[in-house]
N, C-alpha and C. Protein backbone atom coordinates (compact mmCIF):
# COMPACT_ATOMS: atom_id res chain seq x y z
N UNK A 1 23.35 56.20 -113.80
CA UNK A 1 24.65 55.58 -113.97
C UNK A 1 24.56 54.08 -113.85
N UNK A 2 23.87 53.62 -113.12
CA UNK A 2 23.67 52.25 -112.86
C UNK A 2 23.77 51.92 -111.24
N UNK A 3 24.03 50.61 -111.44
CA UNK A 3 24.00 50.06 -109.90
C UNK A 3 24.96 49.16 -109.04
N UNK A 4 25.65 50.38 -108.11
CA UNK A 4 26.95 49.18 -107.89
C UNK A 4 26.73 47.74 -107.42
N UNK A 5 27.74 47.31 -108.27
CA UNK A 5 27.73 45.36 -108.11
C UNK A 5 28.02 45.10 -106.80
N UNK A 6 28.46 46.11 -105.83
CA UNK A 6 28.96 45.21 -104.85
C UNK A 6 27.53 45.66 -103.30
N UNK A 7 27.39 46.86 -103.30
CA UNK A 7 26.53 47.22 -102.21
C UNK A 7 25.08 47.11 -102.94
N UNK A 8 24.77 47.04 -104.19
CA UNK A 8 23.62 47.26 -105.21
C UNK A 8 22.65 48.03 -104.47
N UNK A 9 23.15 49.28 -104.49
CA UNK A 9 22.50 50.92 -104.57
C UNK A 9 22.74 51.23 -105.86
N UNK A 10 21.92 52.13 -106.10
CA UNK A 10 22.24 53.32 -107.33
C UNK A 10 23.29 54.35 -106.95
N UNK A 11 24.58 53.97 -107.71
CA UNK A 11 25.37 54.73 -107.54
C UNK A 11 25.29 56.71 -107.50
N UNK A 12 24.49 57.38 -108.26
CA UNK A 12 24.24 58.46 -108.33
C UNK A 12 23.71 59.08 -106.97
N UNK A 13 22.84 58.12 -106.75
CA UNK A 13 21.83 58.47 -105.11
C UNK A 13 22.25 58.16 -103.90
N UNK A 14 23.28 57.03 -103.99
CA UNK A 14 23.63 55.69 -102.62
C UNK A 14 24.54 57.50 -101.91
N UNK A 15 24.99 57.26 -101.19
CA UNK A 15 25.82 58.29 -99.74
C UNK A 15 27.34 57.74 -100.15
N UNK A 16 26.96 56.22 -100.49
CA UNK A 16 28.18 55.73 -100.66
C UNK A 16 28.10 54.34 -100.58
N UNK A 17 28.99 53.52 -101.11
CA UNK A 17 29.07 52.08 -100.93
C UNK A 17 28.90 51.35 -99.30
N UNK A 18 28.51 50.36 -99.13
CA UNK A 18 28.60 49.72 -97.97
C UNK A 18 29.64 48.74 -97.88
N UNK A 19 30.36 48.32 -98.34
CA UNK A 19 31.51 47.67 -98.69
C UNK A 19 32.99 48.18 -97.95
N UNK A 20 33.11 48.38 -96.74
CA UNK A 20 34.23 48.91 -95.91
C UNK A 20 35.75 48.50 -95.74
N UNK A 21 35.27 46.99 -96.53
CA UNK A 21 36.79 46.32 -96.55
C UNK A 21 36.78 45.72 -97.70
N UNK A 22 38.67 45.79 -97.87
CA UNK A 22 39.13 45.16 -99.29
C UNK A 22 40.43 44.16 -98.15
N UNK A 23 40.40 43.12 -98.71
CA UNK A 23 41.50 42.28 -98.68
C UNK A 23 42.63 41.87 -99.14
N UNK A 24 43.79 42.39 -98.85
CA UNK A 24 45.15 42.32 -99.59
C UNK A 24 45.95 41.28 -98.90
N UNK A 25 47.01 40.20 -99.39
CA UNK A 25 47.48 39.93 -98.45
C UNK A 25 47.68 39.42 -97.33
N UNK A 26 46.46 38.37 -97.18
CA UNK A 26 45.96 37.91 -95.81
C UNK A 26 45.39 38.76 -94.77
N UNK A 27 45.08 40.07 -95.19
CA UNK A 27 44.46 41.15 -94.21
C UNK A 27 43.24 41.77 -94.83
N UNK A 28 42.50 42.25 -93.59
CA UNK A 28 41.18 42.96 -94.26
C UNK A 28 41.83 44.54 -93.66
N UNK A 29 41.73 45.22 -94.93
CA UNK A 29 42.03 46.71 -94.66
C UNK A 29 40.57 47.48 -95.18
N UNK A 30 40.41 48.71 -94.32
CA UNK A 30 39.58 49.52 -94.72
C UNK A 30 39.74 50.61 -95.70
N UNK A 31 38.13 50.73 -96.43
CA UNK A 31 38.09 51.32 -97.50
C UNK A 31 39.13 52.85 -97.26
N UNK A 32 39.44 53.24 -97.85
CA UNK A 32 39.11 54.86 -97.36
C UNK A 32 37.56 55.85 -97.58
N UNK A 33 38.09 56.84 -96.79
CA UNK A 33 36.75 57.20 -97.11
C UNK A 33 37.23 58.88 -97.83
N UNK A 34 36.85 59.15 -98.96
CA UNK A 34 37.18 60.29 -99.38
C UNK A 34 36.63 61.56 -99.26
N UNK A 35 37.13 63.05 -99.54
CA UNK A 35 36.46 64.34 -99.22
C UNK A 35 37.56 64.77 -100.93
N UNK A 36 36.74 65.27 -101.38
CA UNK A 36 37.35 66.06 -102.45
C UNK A 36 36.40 66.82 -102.98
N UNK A 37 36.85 67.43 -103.58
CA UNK A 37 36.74 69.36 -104.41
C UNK A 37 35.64 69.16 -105.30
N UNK A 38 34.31 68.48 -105.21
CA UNK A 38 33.28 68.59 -106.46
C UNK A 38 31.90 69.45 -106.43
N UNK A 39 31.85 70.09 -106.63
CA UNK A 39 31.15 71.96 -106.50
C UNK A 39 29.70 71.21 -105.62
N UNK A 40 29.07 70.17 -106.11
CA UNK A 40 27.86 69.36 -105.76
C UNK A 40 27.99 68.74 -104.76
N UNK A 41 29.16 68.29 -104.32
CA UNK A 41 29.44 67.42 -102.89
C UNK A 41 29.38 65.94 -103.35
N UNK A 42 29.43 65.85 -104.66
CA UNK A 42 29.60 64.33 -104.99
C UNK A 42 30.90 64.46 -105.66
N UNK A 43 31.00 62.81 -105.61
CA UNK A 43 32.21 62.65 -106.46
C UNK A 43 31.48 62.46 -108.37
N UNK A 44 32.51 63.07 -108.82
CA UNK A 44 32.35 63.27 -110.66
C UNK A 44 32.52 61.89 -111.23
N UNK A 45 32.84 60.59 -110.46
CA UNK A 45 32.60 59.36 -111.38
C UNK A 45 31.72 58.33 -110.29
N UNK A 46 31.59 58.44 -109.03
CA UNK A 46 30.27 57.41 -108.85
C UNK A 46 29.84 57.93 -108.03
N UNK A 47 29.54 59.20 -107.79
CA UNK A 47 28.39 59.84 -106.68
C UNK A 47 28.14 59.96 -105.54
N UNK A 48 29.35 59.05 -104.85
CA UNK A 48 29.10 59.48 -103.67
C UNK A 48 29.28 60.77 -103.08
N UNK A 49 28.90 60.36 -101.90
CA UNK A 49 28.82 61.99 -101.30
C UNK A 49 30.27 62.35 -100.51
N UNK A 50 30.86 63.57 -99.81
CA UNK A 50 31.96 63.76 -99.18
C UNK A 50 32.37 62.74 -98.01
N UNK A 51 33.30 62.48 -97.66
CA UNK A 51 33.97 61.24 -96.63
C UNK A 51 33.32 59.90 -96.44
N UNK A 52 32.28 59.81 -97.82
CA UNK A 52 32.06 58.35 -98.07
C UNK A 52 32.67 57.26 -98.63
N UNK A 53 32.53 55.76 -98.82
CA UNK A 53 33.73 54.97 -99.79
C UNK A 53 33.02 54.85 -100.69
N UNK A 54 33.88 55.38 -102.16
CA UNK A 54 33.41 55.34 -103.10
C UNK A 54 33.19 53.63 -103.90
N UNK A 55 32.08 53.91 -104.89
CA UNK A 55 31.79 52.26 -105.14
C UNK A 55 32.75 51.74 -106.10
N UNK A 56 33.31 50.44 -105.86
CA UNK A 56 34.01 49.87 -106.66
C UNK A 56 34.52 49.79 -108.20
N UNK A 57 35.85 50.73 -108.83
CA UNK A 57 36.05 50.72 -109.84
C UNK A 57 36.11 52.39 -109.86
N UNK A 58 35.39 53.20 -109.43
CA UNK A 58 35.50 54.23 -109.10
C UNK A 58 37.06 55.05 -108.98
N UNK A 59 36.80 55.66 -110.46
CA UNK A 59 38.39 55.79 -110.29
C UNK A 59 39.12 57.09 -109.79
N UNK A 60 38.32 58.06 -108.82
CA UNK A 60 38.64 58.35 -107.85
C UNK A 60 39.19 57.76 -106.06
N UNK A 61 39.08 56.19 -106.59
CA UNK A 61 38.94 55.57 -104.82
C UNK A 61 40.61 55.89 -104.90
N UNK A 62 41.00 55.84 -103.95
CA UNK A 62 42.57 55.81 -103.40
C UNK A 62 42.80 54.32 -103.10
N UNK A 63 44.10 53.17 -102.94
CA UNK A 63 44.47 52.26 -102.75
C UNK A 63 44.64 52.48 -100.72
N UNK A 64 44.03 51.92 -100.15
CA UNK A 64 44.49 51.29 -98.84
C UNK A 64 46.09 51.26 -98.36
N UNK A 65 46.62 50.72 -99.34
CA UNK A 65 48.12 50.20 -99.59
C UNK A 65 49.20 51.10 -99.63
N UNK A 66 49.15 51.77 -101.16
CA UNK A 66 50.15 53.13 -101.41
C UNK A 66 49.42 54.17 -101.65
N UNK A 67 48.10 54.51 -101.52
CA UNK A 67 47.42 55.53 -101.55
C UNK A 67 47.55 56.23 -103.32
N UNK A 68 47.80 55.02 -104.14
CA UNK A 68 47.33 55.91 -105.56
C UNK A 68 46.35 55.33 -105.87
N UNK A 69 45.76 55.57 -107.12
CA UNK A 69 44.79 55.26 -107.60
C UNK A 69 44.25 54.18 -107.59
N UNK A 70 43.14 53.21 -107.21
CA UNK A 70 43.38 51.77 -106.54
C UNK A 70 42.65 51.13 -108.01
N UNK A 71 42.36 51.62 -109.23
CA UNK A 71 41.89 50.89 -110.00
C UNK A 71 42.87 50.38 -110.70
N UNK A 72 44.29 51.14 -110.67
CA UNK A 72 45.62 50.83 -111.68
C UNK A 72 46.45 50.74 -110.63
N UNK A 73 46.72 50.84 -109.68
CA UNK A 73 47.88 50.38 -108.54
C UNK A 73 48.04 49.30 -108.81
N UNK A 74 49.21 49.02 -108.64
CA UNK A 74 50.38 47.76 -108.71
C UNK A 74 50.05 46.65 -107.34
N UNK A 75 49.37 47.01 -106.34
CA UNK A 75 49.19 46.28 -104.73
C UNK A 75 48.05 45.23 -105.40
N UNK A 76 46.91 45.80 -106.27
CA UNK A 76 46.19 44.89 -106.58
C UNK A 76 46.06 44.53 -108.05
N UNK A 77 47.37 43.84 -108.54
CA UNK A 77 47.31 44.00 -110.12
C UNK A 77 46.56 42.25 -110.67
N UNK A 78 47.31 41.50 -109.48
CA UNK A 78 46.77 39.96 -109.67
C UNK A 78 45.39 40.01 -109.74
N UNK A 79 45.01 41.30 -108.76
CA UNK A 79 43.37 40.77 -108.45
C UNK A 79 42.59 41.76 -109.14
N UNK A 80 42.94 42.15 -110.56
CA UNK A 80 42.15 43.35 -110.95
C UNK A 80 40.98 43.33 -111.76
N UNK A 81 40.36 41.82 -111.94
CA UNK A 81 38.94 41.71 -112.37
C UNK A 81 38.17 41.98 -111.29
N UNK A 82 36.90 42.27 -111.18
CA UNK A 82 35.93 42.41 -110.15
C UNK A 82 35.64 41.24 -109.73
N UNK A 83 35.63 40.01 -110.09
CA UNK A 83 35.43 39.09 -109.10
C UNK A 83 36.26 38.30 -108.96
N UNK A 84 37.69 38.96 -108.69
CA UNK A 84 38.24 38.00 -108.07
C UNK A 84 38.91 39.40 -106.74
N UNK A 85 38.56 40.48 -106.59
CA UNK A 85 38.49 41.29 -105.97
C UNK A 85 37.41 40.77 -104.46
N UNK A 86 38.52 41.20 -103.35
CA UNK A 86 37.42 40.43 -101.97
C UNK A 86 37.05 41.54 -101.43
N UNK A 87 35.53 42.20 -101.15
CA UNK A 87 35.11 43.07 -100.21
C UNK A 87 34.23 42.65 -99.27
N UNK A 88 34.09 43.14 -98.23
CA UNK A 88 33.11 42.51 -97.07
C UNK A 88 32.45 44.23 -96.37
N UNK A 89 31.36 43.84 -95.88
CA UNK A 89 30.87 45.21 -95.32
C UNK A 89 31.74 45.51 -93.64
């Protein structure tokens, strides 16, 4: 699949991103960490494994904020290129 830009693991293999915080708002909030239904124990678009944070763009991650989809949520619409997106480990 390639190699996430932000923790640069191989997404297919990594456990999960190292990247724990996103910044909204003058605050550092934490990733979530997800568990969902994929027969293999990974997630079906970047591989991580169960109650890990998935890697950036990953459009299974959940939003911090309102808990939908955090690649099209409205909380981060200003900041929806990847680099102008703030993560820190």
């Amino acid at each position: 699949m390639g190699v996430c830009l932000d923790c640069e693991q191989e997404m297919r293999t990594a456990d999960g991103c190292t990247h724990a915080k996103i910044y909204h708002k003058g605050k550092w909030l934490d990733r979530r960490r997800d568990h969902f239904g994929e027969s293999n124990g990974r997630c079906h678009d970047c591989g991580i494994k169960h109650g890990e944070i998935h890697h950036f763009g990953c459009d299974v991650e959940r939003c911090p904020v309102c808990g939908g989809q955090l690649i099209s949520c409205d909380c981060f619409r200003d900041k929806r290129m990847r680099n102008k997106i703030t993560l820190r480990k």
